[in-house]
N, C-alpha and C. Protein backbone atom coordinates (compact mmCIF):
# COMPACT_ATOMS: atom_id res chain seq x y z
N UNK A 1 -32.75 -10.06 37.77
CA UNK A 1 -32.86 -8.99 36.81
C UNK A 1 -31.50 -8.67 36.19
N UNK A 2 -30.44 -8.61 36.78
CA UNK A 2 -28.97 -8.25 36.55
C UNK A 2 -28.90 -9.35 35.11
N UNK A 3 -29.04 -10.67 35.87
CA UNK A 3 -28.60 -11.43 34.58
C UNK A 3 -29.53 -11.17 33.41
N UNK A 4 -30.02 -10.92 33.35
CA UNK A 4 -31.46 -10.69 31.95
C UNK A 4 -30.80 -9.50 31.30
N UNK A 5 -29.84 -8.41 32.70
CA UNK A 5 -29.71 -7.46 31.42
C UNK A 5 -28.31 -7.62 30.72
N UNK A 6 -27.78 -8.34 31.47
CA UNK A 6 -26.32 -9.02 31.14
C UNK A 6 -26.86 -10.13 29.60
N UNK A 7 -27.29 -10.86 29.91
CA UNK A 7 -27.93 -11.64 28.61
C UNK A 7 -28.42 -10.53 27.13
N UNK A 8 -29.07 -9.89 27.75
CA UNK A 8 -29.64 -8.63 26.66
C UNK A 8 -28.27 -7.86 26.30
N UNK A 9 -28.01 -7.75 26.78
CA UNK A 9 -26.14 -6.34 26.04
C UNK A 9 -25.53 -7.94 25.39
N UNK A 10 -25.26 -8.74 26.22
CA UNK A 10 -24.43 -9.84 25.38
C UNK A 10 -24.96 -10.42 24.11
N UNK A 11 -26.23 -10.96 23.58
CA UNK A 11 -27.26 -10.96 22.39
C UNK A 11 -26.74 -9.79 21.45
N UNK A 12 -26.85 -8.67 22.15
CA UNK A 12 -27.08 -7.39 21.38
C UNK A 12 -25.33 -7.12 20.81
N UNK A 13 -24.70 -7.42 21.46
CA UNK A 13 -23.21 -7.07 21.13
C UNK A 13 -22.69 -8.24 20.38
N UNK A 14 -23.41 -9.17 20.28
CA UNK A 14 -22.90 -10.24 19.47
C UNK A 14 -23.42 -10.40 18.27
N UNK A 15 -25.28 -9.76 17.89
CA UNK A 15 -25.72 -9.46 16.78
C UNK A 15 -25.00 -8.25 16.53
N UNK A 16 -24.15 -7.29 17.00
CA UNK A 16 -23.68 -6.21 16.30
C UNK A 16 -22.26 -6.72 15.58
N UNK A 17 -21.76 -7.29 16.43
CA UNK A 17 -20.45 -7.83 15.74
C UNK A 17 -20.53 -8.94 14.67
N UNK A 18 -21.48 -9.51 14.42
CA UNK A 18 -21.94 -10.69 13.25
C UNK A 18 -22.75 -9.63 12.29
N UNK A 19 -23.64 -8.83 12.76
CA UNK A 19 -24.12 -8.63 11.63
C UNK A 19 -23.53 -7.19 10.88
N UNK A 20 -22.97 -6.78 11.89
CA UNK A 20 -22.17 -4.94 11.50
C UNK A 20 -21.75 -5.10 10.14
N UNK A 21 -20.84 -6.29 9.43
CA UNK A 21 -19.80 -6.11 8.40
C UNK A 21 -20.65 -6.72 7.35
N UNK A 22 -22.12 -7.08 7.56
CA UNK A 22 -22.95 -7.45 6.68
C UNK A 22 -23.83 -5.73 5.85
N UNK A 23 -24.05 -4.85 6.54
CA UNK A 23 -24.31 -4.22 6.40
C UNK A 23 -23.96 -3.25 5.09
N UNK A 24 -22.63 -3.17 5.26
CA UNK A 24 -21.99 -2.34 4.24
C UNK A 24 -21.88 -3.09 2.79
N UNK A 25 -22.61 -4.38 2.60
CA UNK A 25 -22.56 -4.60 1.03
C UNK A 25 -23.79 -4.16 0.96
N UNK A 26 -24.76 -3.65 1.65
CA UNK A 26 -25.95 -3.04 1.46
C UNK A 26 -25.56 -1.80 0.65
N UNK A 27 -24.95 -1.29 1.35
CA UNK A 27 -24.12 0.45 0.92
C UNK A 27 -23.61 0.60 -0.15
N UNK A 28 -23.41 -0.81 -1.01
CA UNK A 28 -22.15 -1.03 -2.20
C UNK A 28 -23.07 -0.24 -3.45
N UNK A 29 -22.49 0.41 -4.24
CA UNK A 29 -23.31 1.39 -5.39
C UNK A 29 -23.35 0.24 -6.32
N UNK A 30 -24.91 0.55 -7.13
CA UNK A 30 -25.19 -0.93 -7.99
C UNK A 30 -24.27 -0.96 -8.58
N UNK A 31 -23.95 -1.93 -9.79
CA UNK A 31 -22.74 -2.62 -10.46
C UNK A 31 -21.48 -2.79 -9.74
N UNK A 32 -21.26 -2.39 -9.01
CA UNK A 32 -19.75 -2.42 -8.26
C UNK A 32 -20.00 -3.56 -6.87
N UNK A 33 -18.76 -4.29 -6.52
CA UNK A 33 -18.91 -5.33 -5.34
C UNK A 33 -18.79 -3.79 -3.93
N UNK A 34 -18.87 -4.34 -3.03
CA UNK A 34 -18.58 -3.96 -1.92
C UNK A 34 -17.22 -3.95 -1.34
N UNK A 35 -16.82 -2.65 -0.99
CA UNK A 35 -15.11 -2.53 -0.43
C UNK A 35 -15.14 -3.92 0.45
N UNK A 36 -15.86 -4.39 1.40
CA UNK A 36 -15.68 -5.43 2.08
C UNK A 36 -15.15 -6.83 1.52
N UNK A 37 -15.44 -7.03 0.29
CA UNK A 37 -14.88 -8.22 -0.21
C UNK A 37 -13.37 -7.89 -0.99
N UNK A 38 -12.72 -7.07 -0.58
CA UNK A 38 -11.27 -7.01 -1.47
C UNK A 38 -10.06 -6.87 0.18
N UNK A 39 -9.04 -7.77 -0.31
CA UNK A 39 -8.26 -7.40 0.60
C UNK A 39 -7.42 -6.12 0.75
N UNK A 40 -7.48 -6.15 1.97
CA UNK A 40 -6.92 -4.37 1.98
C UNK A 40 -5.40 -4.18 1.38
N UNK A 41 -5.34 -3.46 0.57
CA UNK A 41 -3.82 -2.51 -0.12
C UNK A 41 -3.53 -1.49 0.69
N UNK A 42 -2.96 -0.78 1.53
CA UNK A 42 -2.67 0.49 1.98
C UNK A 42 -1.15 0.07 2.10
N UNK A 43 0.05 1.23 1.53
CA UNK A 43 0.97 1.44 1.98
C UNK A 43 1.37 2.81 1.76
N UNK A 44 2.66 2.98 2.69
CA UNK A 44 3.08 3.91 2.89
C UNK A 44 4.56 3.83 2.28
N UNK A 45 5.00 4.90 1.15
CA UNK A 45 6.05 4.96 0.42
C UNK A 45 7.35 6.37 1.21
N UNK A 46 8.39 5.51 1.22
CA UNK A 46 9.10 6.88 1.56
C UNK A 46 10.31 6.81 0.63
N UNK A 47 11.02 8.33 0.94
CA UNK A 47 12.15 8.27 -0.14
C UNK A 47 13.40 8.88 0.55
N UNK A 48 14.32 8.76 0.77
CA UNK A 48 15.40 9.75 1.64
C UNK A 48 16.92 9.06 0.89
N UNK A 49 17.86 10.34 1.11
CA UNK A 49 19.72 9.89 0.57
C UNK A 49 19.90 9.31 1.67
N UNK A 50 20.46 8.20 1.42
CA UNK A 50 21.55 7.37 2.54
C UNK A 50 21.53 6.17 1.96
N UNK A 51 22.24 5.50 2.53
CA UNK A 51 22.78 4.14 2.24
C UNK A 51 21.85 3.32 2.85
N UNK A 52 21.18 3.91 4.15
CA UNK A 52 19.96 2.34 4.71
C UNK A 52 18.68 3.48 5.29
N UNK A 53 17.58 2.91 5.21
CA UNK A 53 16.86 3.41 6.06
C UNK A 53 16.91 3.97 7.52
N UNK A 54 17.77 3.55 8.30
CA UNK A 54 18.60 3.65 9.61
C UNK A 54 18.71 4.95 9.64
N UNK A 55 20.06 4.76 8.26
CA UNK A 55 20.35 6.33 8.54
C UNK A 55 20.53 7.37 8.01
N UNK A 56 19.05 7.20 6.76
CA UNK A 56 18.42 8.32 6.04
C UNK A 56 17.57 8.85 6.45
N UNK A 57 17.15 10.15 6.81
CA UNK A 57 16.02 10.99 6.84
C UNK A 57 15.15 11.05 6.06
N UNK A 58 14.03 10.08 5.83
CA UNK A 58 13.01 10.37 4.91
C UNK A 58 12.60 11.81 4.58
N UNK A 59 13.11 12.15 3.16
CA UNK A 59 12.61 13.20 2.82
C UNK A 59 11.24 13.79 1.95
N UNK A 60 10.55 12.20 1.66
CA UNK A 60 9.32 12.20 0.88
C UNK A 60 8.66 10.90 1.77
N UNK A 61 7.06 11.14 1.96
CA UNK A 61 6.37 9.76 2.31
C UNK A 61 4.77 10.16 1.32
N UNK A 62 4.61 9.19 1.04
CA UNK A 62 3.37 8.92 0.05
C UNK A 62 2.30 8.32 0.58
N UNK A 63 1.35 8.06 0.58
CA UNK A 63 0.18 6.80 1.11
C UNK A 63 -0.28 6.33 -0.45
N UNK A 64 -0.29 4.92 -0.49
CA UNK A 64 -0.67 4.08 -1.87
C UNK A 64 -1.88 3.00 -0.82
N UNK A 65 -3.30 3.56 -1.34
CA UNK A 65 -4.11 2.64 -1.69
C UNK A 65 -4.43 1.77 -2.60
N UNK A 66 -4.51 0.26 -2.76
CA UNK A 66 -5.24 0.23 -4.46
C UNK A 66 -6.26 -0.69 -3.81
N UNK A 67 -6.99 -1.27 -3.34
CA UNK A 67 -8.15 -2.11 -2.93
C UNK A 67 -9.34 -1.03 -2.71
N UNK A 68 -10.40 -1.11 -2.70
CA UNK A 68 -11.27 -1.89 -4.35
C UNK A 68 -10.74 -0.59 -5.20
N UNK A 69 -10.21 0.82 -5.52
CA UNK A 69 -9.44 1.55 -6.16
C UNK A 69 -8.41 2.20 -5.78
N UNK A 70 -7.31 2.38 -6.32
CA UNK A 70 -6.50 3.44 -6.90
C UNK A 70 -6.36 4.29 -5.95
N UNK A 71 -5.90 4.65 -5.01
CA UNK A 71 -6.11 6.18 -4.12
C UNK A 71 -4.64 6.64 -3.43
N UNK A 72 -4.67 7.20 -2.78
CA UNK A 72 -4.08 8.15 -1.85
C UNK A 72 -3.29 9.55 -2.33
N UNK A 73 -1.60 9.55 -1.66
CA UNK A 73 -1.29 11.01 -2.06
C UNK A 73 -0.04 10.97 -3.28
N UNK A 74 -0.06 9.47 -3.63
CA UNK A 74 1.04 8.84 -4.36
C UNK A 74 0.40 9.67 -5.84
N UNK A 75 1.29 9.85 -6.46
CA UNK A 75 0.89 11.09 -8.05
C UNK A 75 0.83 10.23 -9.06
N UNK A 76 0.82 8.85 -9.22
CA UNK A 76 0.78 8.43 -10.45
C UNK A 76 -0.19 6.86 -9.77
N UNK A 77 -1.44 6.82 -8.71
CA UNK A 77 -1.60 5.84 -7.57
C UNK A 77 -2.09 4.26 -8.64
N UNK A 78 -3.09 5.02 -9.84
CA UNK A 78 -3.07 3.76 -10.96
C UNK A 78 -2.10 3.24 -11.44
N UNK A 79 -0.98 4.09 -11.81
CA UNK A 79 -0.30 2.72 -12.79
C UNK A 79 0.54 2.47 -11.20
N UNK A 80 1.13 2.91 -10.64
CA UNK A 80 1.51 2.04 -9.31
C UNK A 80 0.79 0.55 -9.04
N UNK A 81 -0.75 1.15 -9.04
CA UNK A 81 -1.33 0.05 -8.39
C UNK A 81 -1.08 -1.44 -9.54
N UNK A 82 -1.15 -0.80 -10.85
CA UNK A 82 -0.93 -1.41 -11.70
C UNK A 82 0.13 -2.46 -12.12
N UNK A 83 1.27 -1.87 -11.71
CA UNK A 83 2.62 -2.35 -11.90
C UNK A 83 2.71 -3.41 -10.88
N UNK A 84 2.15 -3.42 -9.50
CA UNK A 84 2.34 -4.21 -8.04
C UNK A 84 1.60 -5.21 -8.59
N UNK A 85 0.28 -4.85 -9.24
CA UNK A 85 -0.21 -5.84 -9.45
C UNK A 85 -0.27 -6.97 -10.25
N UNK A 86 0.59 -6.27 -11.21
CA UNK A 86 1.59 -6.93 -12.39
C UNK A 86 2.64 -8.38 -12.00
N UNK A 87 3.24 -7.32 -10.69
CA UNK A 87 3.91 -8.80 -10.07
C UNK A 87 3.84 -8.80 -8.99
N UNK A 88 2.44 -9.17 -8.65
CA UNK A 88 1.54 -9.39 -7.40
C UNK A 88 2.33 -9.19 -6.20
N UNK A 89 2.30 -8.06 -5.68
CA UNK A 89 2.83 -7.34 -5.07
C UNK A 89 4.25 -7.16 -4.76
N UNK A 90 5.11 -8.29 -5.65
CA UNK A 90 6.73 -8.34 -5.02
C UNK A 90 7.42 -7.70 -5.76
N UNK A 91 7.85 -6.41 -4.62
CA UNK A 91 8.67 -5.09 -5.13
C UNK A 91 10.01 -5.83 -5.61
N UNK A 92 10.87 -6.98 -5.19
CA UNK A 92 11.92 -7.16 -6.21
C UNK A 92 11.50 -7.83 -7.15
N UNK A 93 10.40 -7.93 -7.88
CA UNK A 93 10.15 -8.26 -9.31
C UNK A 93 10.09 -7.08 -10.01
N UNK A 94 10.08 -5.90 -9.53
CA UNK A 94 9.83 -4.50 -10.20
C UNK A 94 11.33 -4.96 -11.28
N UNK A 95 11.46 -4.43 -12.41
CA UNK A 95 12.66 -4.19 -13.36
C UNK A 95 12.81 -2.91 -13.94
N UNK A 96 13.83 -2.65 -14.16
CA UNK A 96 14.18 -1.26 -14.68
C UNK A 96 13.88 -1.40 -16.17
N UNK A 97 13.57 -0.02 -16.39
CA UNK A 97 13.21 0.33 -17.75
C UNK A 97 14.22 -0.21 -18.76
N UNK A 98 13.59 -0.41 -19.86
CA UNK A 98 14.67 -0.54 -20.46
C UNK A 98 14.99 0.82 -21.63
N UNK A 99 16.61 1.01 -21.80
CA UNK A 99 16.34 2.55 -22.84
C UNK A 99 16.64 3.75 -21.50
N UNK A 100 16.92 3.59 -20.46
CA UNK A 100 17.09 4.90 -19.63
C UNK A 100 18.29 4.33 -19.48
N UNK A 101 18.83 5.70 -19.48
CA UNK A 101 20.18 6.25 -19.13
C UNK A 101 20.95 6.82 -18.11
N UNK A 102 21.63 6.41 -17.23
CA UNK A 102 21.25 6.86 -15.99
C UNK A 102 23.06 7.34 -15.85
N UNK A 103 23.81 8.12 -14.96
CA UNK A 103 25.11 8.57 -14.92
C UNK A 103 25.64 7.05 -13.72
N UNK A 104 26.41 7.65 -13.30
CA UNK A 104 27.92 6.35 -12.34
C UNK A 104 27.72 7.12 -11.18
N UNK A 105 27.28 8.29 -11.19
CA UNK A 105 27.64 9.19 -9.87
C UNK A 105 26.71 8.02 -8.55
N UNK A 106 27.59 8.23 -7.60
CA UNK A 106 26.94 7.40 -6.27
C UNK A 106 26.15 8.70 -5.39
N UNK A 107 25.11 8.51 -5.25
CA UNK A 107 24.47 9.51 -4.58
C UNK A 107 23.52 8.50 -3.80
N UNK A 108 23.39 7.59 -3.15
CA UNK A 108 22.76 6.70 -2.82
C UNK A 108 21.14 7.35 -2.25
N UNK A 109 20.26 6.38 -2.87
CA UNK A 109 19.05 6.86 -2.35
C UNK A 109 17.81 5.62 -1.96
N UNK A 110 17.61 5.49 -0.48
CA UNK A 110 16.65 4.48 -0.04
C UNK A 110 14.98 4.92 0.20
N UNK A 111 14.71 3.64 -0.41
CA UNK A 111 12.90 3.75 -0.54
C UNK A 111 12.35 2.45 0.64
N UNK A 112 11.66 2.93 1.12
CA UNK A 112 10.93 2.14 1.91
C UNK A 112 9.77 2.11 1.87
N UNK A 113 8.73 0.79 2.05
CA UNK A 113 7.57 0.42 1.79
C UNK A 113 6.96 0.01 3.16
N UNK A 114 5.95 0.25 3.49
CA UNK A 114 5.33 -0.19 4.90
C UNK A 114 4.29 -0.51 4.84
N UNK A 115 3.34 -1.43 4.97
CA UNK A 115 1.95 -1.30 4.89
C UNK A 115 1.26 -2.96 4.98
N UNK A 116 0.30 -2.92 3.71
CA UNK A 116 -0.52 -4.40 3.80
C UNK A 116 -0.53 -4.36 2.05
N UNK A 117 -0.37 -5.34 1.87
CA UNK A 117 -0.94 -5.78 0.24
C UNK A 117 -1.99 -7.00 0.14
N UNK A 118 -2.53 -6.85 -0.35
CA UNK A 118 -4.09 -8.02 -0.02
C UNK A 118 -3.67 -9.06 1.06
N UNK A 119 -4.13 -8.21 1.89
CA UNK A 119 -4.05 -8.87 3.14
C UNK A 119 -2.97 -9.02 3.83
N UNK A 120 -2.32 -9.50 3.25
CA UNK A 120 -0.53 -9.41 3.90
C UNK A 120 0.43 -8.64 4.11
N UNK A 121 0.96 -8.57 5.63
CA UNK A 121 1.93 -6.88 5.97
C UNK A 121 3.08 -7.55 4.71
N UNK A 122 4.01 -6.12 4.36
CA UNK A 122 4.84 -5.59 3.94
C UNK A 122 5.71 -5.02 4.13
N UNK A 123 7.11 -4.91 4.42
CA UNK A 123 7.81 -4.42 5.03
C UNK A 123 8.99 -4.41 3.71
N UNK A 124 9.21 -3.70 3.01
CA UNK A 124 10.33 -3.32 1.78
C UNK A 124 11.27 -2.80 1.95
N UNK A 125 12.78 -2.63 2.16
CA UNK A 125 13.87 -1.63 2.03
C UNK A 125 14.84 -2.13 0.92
N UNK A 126 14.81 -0.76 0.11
CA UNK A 126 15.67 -0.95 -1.41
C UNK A 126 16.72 0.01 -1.31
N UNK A 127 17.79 0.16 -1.62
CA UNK A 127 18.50 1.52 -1.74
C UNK A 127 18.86 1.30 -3.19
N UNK A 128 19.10 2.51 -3.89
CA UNK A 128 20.23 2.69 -5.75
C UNK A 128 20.36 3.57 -5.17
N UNK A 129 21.71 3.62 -6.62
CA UNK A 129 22.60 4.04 -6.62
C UNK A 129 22.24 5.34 -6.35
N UNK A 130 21.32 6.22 -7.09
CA UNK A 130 21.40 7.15 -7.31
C UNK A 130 19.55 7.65 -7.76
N UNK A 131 18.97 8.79 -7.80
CA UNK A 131 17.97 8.98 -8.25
C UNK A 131 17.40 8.65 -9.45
N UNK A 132 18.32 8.68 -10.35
CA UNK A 132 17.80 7.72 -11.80
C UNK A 132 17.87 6.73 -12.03
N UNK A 133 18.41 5.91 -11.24
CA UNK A 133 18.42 4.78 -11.17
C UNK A 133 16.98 4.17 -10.24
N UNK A 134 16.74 4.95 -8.84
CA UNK A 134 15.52 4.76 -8.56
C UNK A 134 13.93 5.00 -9.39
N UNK A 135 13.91 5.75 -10.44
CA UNK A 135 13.48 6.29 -10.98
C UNK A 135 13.06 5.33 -12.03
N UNK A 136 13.94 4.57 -12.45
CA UNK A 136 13.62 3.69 -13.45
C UNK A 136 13.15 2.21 -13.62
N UNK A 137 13.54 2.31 -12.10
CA UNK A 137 12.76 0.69 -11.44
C UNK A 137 11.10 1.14 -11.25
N UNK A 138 10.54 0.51 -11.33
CA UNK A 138 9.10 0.46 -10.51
C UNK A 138 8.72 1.91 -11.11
N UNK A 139 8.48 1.75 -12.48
CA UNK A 139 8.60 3.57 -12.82
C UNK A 139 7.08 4.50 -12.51
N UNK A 140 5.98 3.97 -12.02
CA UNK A 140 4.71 4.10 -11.68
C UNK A 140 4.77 4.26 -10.10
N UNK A 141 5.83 2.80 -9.52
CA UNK A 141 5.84 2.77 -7.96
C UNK A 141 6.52 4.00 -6.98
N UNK A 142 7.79 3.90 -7.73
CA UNK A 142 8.98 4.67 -6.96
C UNK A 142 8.80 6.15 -7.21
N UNK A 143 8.12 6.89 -8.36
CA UNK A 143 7.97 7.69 -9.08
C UNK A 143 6.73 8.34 -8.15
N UNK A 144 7.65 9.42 -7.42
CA UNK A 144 6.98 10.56 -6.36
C UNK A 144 8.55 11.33 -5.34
């Protein structure tokens, strides 16, 4: 009897794990695919003065979703998502604006990126010079 019920939970836990992630394109609202078929975007944006992440105090952190939309607490999370996706996800392809004006003063300020971009972890550390200078790179990304 033991083994029959050992056989029965093992069946049952193996149709749950094969069929569980089938389920939710059931759930998908007509015209739209199912969150299940997009690779996951989630990161986490921070902003702090210092010269390295080490040994700045993050004084801002953001959450940037964009898989299958646009989300989190990032204030501008579309054109962000927009811009990454522009140059598929590689933050040193971001370029500075062109036409901004920015001062010489050194006030150094580091941004850090943490997360997944379709599918793949992420791990980013940038420092400028200064806030307008961060400001003008990645002007959708950095911009929070």
């Amino acid at each position: 009897m033991r083994t029959t019920a050992r056989w029965a939970t093992t069946v049952g836990l193996t149709a749950t794990a094969v069929c569980g992630p089938l389920t939710g394109a059931a759930l998908a609202e007509p015209g739209q695919a199912p969150a299940a078929l997009y690779a996951p975007s989630a990161l986490v944006l921070t902003v702090g003065h210092g010269e390295s992440a080490i040994s700045a105090t993050p004084e801002r952190a953001v959450t940037l979703t964009c898989a299958p939309r646009p989300a989190g607490t990032h204030p501008a999370a579309a054109e962000a998502c927009a811009e990454l996706r522009g140059v598929s996800g590689d933050f040193d392809a971001l370029t500075a604006t062109e036409g901004v004006m920015c001062t010489k003063q050194y006030d150094p300020v580091v941004v850090t990126v943490d997360g997944v971009w379709q599918g793949q972890r992420v791990s980013y550390e940038r420092t400028f010079s200064n806030d307008c200078m961060k400001n003008a790179y990645g002007t959708g990304v950095f911009s929070f």
